[in-house]
C-alpha atoms as a PDB file:
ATOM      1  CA  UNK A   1       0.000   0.000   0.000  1.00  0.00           C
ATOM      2  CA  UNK A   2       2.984   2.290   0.728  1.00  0.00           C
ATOM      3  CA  UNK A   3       4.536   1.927  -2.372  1.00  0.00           C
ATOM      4  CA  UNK A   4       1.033   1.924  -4.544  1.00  0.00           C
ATOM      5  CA  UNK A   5       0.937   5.834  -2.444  1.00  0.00           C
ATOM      6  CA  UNK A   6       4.710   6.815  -3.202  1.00  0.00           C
ATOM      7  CA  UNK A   7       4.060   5.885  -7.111  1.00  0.00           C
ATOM      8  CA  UNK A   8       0.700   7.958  -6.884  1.00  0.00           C
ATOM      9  CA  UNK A   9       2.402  10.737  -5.317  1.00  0.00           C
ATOM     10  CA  UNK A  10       5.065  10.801  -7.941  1.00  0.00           C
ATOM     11  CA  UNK A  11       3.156  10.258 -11.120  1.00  0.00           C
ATOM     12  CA  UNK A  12       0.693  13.406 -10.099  1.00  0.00           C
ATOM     13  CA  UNK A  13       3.285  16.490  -9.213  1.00  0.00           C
ATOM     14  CA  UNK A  14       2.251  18.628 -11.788  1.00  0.00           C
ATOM     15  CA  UNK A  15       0.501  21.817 -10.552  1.00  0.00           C
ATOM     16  CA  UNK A  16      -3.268  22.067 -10.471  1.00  0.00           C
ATOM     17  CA  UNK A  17      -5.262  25.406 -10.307  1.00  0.00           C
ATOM     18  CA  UNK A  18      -8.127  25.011  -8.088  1.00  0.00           C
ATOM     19  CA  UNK A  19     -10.605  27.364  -7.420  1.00  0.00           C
ATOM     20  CA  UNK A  20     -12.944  26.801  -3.970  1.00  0.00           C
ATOM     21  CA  UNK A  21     -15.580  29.421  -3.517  1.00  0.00           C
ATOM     22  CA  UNK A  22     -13.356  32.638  -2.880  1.00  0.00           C
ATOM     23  CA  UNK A  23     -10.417  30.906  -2.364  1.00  0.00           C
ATOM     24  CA  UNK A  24      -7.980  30.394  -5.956  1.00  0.00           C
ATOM     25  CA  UNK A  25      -4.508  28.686  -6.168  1.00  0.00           C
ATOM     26  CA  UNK A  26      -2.259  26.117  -7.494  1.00  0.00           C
ATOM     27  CA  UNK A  27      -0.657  23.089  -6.010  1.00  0.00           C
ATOM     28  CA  UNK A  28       0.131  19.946  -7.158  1.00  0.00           C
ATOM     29  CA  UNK A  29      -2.226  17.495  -8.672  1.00  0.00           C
ATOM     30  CA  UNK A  30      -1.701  14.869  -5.582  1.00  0.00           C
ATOM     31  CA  UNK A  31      -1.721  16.947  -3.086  1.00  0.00           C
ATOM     32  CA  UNK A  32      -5.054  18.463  -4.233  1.00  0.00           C
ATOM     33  CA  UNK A  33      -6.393  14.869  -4.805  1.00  0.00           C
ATOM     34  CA  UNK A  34      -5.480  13.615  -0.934  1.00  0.00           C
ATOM     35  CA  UNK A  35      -7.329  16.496   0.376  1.00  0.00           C
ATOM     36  CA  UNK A  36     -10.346  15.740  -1.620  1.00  0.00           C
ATOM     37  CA  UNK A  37      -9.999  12.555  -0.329  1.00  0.00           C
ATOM     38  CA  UNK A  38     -10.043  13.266   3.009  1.00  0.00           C
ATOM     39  CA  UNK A  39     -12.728  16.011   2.829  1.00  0.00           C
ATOM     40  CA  UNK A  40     -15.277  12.995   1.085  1.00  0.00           C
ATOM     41  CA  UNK A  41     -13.755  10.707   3.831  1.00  0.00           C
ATOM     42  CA  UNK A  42     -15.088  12.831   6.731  1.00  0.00           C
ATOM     43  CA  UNK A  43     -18.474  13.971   5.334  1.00  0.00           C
ATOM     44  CA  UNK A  44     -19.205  10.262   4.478  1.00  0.00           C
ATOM     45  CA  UNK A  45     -17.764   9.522   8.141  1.00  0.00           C
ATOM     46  CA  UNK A  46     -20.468  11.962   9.702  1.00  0.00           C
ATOM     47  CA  UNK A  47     -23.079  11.827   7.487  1.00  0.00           C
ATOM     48  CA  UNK A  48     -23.350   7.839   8.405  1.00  0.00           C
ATOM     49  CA  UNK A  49     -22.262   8.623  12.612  1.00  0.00           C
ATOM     50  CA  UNK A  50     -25.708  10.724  12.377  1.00  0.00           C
ATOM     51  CA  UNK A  51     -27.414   8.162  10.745  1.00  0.00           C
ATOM     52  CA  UNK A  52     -26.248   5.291  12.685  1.00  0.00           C
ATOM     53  CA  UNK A  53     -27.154   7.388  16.045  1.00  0.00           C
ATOM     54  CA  UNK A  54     -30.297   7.914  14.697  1.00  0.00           C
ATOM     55  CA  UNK A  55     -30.981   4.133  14.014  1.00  0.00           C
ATOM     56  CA  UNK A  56     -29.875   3.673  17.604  1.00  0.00           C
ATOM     57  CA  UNK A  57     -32.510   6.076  18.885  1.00  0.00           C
ATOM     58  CA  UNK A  58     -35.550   4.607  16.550  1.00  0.00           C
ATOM     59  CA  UNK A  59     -34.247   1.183  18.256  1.00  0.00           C
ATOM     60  CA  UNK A  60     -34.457   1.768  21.852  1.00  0.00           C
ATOM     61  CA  UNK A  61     -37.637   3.888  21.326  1.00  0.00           C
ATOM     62  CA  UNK A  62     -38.988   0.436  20.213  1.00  0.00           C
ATOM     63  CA  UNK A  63     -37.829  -1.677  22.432  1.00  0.00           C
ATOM     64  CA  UNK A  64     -39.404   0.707  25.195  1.00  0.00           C
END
């Protein structure tokens, strides 16, 4: 897995303009890719936390 990130990382150093509401920049292409990554990674993470806690709620209201 650490090599399959090392080659990613190296194949994908070109520079990448990205624009995000008011913020604008470059940096490069894997860089910008990770932190999309992670930003999907964490809504997904609390978007199904909520919805697990929720589940948990309906449950124990029904068991009551």
């Amino acid at each position: 897995m650490l090599v399959a990130f090392i080659v990613f990382i190296l194949q994908n150093t070109r520079d990448a303009q990205v624009s995000f509401f008011w913020l604008h920049g470059t940096l490069p292409l894997a860089v910008g890719l990770l932190i999309a990554m992670a930003a999907g990674m964490t809504v997904t993470l609390m978007i199904g936390t909520a919805r697990i806690s929720q589940l948990h709620r309906l449950a124990r209201r029904h068991r009551d």
